[in-house]
N, C-alpha and C. Protein backbone atom coordinates (compact mmCIF):
# COMPACT_ATOMS: atom_id res chain seq x y z
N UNK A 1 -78.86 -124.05 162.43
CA UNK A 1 -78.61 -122.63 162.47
C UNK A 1 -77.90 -122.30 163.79
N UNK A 2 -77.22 -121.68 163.70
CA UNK A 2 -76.20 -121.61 165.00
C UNK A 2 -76.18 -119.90 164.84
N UNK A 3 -76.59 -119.12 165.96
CA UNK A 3 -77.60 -117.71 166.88
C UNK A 3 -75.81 -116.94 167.69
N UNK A 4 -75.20 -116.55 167.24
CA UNK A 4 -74.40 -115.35 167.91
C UNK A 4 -74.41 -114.98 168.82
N UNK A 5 -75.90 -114.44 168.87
CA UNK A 5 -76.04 -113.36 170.51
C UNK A 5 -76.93 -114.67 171.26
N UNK A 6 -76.62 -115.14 171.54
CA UNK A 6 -77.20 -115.66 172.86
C UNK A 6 -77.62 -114.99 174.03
N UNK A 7 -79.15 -114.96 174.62
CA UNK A 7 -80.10 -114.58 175.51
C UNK A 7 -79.26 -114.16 176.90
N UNK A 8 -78.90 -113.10 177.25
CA UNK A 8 -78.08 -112.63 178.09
C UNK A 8 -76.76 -113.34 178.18
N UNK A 9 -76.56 -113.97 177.79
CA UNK A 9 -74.79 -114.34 177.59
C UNK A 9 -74.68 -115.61 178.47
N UNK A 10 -76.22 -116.36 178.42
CA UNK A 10 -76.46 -117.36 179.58
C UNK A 10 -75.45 -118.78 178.62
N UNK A 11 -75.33 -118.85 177.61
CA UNK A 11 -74.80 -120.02 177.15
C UNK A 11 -73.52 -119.40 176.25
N UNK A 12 -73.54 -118.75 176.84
CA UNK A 12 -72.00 -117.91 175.75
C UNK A 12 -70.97 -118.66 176.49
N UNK A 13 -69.71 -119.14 175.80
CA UNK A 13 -68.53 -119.68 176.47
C UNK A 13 -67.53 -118.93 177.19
N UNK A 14 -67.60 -117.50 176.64
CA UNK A 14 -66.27 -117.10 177.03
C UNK A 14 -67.18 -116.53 178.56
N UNK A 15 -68.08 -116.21 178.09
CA UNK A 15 -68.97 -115.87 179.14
C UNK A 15 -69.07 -116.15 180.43
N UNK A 16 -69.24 -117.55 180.63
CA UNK A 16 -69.85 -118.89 181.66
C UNK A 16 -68.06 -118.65 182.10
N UNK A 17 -67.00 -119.00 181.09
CA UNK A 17 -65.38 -119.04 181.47
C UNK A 17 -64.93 -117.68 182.43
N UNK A 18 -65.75 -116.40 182.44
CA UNK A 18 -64.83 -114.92 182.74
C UNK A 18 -66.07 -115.30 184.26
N UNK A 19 -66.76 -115.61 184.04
CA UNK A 19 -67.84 -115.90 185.84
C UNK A 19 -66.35 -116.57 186.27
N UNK A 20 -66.82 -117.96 186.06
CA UNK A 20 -65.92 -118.98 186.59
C UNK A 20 -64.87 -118.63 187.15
N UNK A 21 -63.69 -117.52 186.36
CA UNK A 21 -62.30 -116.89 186.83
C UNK A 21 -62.65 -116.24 188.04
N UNK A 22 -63.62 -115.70 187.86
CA UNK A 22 -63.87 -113.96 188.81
C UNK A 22 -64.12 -115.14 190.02
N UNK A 23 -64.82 -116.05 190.40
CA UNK A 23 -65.39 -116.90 191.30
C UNK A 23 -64.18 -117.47 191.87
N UNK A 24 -63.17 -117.91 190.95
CA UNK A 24 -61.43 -118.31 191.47
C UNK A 24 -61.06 -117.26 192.04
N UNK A 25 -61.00 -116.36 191.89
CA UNK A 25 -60.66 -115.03 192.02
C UNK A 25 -60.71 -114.37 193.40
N UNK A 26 -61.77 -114.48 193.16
CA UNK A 26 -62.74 -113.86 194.58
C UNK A 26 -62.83 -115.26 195.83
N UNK A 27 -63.01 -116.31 195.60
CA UNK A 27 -62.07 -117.24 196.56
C UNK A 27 -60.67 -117.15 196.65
N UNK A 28 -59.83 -117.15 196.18
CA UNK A 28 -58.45 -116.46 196.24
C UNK A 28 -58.53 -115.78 197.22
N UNK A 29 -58.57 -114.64 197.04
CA UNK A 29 -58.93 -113.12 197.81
C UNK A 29 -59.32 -113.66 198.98
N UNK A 30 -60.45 -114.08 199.43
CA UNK A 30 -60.86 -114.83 200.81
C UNK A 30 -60.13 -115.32 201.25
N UNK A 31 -59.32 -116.48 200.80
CA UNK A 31 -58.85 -117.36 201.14
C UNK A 31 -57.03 -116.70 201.76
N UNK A 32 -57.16 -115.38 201.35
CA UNK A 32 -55.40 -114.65 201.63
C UNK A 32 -55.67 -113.74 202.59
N UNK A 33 -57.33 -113.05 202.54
CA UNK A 33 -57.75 -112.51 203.87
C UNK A 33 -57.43 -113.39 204.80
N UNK A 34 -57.86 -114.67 204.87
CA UNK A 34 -58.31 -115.40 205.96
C UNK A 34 -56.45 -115.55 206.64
N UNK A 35 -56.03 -115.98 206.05
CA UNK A 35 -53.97 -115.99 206.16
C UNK A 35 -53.82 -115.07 206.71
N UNK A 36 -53.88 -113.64 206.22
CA UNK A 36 -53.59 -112.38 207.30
C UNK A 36 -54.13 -112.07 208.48
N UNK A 37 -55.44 -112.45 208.66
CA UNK A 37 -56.07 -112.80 209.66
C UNK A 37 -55.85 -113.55 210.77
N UNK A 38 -55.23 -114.58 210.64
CA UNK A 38 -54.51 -116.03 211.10
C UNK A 38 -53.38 -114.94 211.42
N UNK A 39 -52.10 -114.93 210.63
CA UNK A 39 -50.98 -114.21 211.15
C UNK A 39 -51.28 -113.39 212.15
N UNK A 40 -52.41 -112.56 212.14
CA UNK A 40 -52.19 -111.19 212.81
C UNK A 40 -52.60 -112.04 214.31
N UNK A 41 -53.23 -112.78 214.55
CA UNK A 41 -54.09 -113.38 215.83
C UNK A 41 -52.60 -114.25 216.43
N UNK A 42 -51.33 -114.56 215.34
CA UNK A 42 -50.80 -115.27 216.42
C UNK A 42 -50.05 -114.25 216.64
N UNK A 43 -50.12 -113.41 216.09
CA UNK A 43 -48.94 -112.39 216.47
C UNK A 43 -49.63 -111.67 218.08
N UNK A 44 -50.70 -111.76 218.03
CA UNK A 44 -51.48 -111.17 219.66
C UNK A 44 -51.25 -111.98 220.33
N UNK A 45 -51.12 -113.63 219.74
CA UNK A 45 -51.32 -113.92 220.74
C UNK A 45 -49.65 -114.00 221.55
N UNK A 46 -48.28 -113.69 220.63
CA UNK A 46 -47.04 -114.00 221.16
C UNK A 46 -47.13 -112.99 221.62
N UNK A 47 -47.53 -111.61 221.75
CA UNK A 47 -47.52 -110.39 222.48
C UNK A 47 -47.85 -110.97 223.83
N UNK A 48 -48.93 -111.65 223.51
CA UNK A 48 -49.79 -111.54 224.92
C UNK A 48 -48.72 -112.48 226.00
N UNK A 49 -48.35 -113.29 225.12
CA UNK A 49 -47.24 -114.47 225.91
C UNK A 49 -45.98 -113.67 226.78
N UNK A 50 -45.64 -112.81 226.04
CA UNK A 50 -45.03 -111.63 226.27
C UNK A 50 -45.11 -111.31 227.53
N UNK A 51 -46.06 -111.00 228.37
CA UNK A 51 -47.12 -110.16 229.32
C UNK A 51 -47.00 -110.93 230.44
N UNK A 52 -46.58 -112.62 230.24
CA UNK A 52 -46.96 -113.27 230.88
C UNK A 52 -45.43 -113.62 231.93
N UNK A 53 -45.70 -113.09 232.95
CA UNK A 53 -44.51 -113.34 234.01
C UNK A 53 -43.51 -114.49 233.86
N UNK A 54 -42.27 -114.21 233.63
CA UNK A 54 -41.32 -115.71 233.84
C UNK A 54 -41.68 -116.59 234.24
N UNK A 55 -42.13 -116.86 235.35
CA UNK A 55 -42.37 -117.95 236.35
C UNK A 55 -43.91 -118.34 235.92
N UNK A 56 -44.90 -118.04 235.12
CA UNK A 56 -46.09 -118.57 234.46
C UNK A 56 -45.77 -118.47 233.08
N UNK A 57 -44.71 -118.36 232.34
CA UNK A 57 -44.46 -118.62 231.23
C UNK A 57 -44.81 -120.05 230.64
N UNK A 58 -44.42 -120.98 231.26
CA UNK A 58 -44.81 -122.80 231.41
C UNK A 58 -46.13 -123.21 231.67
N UNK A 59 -46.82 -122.41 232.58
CA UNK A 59 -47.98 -122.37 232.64
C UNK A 59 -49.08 -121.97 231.34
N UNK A 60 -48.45 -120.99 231.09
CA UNK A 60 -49.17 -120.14 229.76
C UNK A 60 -48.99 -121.40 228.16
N UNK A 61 -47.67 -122.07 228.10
CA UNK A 61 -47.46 -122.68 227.50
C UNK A 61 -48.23 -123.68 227.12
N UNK A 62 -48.32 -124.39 228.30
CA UNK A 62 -48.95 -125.35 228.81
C UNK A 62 -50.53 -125.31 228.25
N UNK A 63 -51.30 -124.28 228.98
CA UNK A 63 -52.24 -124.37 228.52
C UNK A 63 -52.65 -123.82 226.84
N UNK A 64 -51.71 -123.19 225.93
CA UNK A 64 -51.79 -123.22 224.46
C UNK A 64 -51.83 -124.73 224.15
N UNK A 65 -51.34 -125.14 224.66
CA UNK A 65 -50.85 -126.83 224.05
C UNK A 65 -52.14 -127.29 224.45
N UNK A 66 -52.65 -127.39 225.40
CA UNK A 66 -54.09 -127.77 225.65
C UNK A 66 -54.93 -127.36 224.65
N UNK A 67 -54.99 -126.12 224.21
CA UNK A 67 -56.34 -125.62 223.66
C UNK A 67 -55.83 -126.56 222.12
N UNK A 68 -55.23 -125.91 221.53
CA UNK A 68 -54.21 -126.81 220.42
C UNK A 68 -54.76 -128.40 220.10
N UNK A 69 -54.29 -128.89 220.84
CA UNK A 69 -54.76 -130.18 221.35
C UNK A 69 -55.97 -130.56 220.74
N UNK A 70 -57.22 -129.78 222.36
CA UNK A 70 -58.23 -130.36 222.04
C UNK A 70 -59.32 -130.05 220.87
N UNK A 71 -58.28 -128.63 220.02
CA UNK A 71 -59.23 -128.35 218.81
C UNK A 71 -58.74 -128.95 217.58
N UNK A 72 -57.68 -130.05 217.42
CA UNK A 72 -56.89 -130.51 216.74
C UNK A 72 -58.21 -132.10 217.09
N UNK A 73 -58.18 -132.43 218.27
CA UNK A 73 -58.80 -133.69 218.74
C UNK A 73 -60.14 -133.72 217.80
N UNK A 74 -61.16 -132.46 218.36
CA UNK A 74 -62.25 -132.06 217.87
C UNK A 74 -62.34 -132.31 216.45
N UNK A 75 -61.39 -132.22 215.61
CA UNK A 75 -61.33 -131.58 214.22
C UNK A 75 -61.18 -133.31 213.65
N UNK A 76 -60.71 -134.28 214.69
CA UNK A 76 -59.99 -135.26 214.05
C UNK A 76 -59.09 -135.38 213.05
N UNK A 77 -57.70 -134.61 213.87
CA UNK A 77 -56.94 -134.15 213.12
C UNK A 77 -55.56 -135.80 213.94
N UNK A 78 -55.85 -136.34 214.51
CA UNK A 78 -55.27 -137.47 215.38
C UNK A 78 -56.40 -138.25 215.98
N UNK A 79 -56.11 -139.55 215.95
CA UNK A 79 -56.96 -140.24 216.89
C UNK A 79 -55.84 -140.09 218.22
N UNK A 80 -57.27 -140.94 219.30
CA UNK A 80 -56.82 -140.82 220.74
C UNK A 80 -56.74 -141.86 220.81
């Protein structure tokens, strides 16, 4: 005997399938926040580079490449 309404829609297919989307979905969404988020932080941070006197421009450089670096190192994104 094969039952139609299934007990809150816990074993229904299309059911379990329209969760599943919304769950793609809604990671999506996170995942394009997180991108605009990212953009907007380097965009402060080339402002901020901006700010930074000619003559410590190299300096300022310098130490991005450091931080870069050692969170790239951290991540084991390169061996040393």
């Amino acid at each position: 005997m094969i039952y139609q309404n299934t007990p809150y829609g816990i074993f229904d297919q299309k059911t379990i399938q329209q969760f599943y989307q919304q769950e793609q979905m809604k990671h999506h969404n996170d995942q394009l926040l997180k991108v605009a988020k990212c953009a907007h932080k380097l965009e402060e941070l080339l402002k901020a580079m901006d700010e930074v006197e000619p003559q410590y421009k190299q300096l300022a450089f310098e130490q991005c490449c450091f931080v870069a670096g050692t969170h790239m190192s951290r991540k084991g994104m390169w061996e040393q």
